[in-house]
Protein backbone atom coordinates (compact mmCIF):
# COMPACT_ATOMS: atom_id res chain seq x y z
CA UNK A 1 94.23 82.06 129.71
CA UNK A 2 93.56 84.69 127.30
CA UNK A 3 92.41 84.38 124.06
CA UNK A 4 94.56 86.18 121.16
CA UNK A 5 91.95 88.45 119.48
CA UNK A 6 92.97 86.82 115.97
CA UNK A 7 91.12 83.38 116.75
CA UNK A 8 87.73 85.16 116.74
CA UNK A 9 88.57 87.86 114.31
CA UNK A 10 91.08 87.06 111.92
CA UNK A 11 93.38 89.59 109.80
CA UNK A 12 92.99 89.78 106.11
CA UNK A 13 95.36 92.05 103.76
CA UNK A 14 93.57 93.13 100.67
CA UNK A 15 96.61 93.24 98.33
CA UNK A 16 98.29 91.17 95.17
CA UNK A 17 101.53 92.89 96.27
CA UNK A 18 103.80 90.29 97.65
CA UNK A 19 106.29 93.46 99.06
CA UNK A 20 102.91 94.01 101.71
CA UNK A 21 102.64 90.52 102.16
CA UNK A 22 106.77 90.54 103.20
CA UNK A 23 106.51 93.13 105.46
CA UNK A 24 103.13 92.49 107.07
CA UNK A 25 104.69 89.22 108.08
CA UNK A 26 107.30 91.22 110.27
CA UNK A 27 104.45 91.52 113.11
CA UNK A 28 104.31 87.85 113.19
CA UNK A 29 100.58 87.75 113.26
CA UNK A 30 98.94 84.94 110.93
CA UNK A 31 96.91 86.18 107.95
CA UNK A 32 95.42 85.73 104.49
CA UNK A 33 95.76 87.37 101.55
CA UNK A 34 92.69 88.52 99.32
CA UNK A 35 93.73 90.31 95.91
CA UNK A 36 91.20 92.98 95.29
CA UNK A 37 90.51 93.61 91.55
CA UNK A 38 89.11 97.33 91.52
CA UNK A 39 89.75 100.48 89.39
CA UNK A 40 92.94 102.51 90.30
CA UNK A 41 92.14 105.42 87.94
CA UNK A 42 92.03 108.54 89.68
CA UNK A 43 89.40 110.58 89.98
CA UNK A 44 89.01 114.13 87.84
CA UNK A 45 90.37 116.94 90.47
CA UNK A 46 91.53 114.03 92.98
CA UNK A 47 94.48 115.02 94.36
CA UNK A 48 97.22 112.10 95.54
CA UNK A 49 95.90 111.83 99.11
CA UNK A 50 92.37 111.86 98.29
CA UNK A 51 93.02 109.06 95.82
CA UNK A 52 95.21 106.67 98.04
CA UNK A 53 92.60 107.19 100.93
CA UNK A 54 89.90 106.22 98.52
CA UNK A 55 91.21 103.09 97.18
CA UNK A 56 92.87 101.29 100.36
CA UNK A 57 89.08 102.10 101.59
CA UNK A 58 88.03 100.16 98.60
CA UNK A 59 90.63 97.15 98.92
CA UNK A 60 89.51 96.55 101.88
CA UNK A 61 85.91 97.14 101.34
CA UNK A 62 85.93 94.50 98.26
CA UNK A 63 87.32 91.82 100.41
CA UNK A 64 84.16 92.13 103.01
CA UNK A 65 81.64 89.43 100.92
CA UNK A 66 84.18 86.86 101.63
CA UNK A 67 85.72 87.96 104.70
CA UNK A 68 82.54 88.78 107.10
CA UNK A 69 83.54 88.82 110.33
CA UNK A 70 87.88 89.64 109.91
CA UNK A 71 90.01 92.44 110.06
CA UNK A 72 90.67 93.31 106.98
CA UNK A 73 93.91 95.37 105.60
CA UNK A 74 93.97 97.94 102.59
CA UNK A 75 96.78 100.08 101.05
CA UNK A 76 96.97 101.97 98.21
CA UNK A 77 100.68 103.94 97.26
CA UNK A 78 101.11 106.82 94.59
CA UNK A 79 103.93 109.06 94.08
CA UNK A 80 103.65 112.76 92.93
CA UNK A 81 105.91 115.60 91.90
CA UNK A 82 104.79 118.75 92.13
CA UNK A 83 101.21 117.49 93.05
CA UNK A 84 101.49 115.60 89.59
CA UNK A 85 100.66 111.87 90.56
CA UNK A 86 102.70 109.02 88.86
CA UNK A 87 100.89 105.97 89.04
CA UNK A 88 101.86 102.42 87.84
CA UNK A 89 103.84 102.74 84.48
CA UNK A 90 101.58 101.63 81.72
CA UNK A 91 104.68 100.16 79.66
CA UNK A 92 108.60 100.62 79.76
CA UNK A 93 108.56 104.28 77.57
CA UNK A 94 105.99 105.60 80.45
CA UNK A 95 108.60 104.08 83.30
CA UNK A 96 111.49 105.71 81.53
CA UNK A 97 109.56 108.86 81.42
CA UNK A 98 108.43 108.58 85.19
CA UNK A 99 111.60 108.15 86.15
CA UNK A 100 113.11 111.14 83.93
CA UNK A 101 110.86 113.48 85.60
CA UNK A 102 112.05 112.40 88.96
CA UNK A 103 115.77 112.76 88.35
CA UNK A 104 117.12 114.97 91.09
CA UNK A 105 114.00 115.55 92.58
CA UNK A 106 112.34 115.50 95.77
CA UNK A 107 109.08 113.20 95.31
CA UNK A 108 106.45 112.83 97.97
CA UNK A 109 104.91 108.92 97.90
CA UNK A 110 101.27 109.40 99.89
CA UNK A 111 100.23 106.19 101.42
CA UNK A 112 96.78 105.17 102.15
CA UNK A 113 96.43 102.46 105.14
CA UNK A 114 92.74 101.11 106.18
CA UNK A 115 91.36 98.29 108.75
CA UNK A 116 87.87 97.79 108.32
CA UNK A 117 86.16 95.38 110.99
CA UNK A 118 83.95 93.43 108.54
CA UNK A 119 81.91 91.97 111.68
CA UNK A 120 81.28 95.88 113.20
CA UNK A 121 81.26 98.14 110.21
CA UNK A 122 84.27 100.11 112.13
CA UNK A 123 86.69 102.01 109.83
CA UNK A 124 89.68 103.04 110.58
CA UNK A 125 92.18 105.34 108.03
CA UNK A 126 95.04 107.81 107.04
CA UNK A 127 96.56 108.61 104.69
CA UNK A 128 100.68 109.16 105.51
CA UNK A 129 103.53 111.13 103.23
CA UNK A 130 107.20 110.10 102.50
CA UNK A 131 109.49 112.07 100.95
CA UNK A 132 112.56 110.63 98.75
CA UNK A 133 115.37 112.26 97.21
CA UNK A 134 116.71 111.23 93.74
CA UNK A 135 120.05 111.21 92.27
CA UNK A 136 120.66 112.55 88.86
CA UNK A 137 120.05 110.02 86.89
CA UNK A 138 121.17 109.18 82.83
CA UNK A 139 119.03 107.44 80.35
CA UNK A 140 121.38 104.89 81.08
CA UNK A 141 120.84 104.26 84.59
CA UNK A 142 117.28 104.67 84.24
CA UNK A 143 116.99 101.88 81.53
CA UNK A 144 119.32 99.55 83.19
CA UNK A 145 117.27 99.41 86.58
CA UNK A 146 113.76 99.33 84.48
CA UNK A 147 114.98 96.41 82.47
CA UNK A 148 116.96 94.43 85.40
CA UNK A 149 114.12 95.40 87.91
CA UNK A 150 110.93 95.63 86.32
CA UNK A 151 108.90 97.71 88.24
CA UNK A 152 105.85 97.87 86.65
CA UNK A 153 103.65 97.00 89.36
CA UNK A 154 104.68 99.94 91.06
CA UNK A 155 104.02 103.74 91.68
CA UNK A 156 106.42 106.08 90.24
CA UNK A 157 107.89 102.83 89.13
CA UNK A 158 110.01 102.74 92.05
CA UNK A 159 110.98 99.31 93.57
CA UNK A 160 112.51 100.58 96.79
CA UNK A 161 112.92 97.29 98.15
CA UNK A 162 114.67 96.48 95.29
CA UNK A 163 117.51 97.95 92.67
CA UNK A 164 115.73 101.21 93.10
CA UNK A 165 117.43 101.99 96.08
CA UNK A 166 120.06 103.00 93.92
CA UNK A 167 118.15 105.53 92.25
CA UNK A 168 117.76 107.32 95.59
CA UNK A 169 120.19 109.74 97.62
CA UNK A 170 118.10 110.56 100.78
CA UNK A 171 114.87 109.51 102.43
CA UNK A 172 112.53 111.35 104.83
CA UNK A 173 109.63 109.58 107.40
CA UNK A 174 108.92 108.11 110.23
CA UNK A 175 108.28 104.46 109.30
CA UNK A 176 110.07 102.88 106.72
CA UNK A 177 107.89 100.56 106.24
CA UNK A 178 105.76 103.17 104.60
CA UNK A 179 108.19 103.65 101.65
CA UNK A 180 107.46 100.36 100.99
CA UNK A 181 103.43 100.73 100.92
CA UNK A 182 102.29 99.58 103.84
CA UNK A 183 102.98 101.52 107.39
CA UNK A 184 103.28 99.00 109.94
CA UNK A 185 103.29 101.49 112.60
CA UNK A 186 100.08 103.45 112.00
CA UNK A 187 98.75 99.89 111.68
CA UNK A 188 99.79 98.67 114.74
CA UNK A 189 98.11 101.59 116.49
CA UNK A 190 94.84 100.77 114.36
CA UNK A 191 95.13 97.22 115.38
CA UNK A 192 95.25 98.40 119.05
CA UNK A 193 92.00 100.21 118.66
CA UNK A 194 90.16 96.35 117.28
CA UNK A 195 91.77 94.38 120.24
CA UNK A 196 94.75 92.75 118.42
CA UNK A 197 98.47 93.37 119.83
CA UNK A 198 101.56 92.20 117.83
CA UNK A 199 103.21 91.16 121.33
């Protein structure tokens, strides 16, 4: 009989966000959880993609002196409009103002995804786009979904799994998981590569 792959190398997502946790769940595959504390800040000059790429890298890198021998899982989400990146809100008048700025827009969220094999060294990333479309949206609407929803923890301070749904008119991707900051089908393809099938 077979081994599964996961007994000898076991899967590790790098991430405080429970949304991840929900959705990595959906391959049925066991795993832990390791909350990386690291500096989001961008870079001077970094554009969106070079600065999701760079930090699932580094969630998943800062989990490797505890997990030495796992596959471990990073992701990193921004949003940007107009190549203007909108992190986490810092407080509810930056969320408003996010938000404001996005109001009938079209708003590209990049998406960083990397497995590092602690045991080999191996490294595998990308970095993938999603577009959303917003409605118009009042000062009204926007305050009511900030203060029922909360979405501080969260690029662009959109909570698409959430009440922010309603904010939006029209989505564009390949894997919706991705709107929700981790791509579960890129991932599945990188877990391929280690050894490890979901089925």
């Amino acid at each position: 009989m077979t081994k599964n792959p996961l007994q000898q190398t076991p899967l590790v997502l790098a991430s405080s966000s429970t949304t991840r946790r929900t959705v990595l769940a959906k391959l049925q595959l066991p795993f832990e959880t390791f909350a990386p504390q690291i500096d989001e800040s961008p870079h001077p000059n970094e554009t969106a993609s070079q600065l999701v790429e760079r930090l699932s890298h580094a969630k998943a890198q800062a989990a490797i002196p505890r997990y030495p021998r796992h596959l471990i899982i990073g992701s990193d989400q921004v949003a940007a409009v107009d190549q203007q990146i909108l992190g986490k809100p810092k407080d509810r008048a930056h969320a408003i103002s996010q938000l404001e700025t996005m109001s009938e827009q079209r708003v590209t969220l990049f998406t960083g995804i990397a497995l590092v094999n602690s045991a080999t060294g191996t490294l595998h990333a990308d970095v993938l786009e999603y577009h959303v479309e917003f409605r118009s949206l009042s000062r009204a609407m926007i305050e009511t979904y900030i203060d029922r929803d909360q979405p501080y923890d969260c690029g662009g301070s959109l909570r698409s799994e959430g009440l922010g749904i309603a904010l939006l008119k029209k989505f564009d991707g390949t894997d919706p998981n991705t709107l929700l900051g981790l791509p579960l089908i890129r991932l599945l393809d990188m877990l391929s590569e280690e050894g490890v099938s979901a089925l």
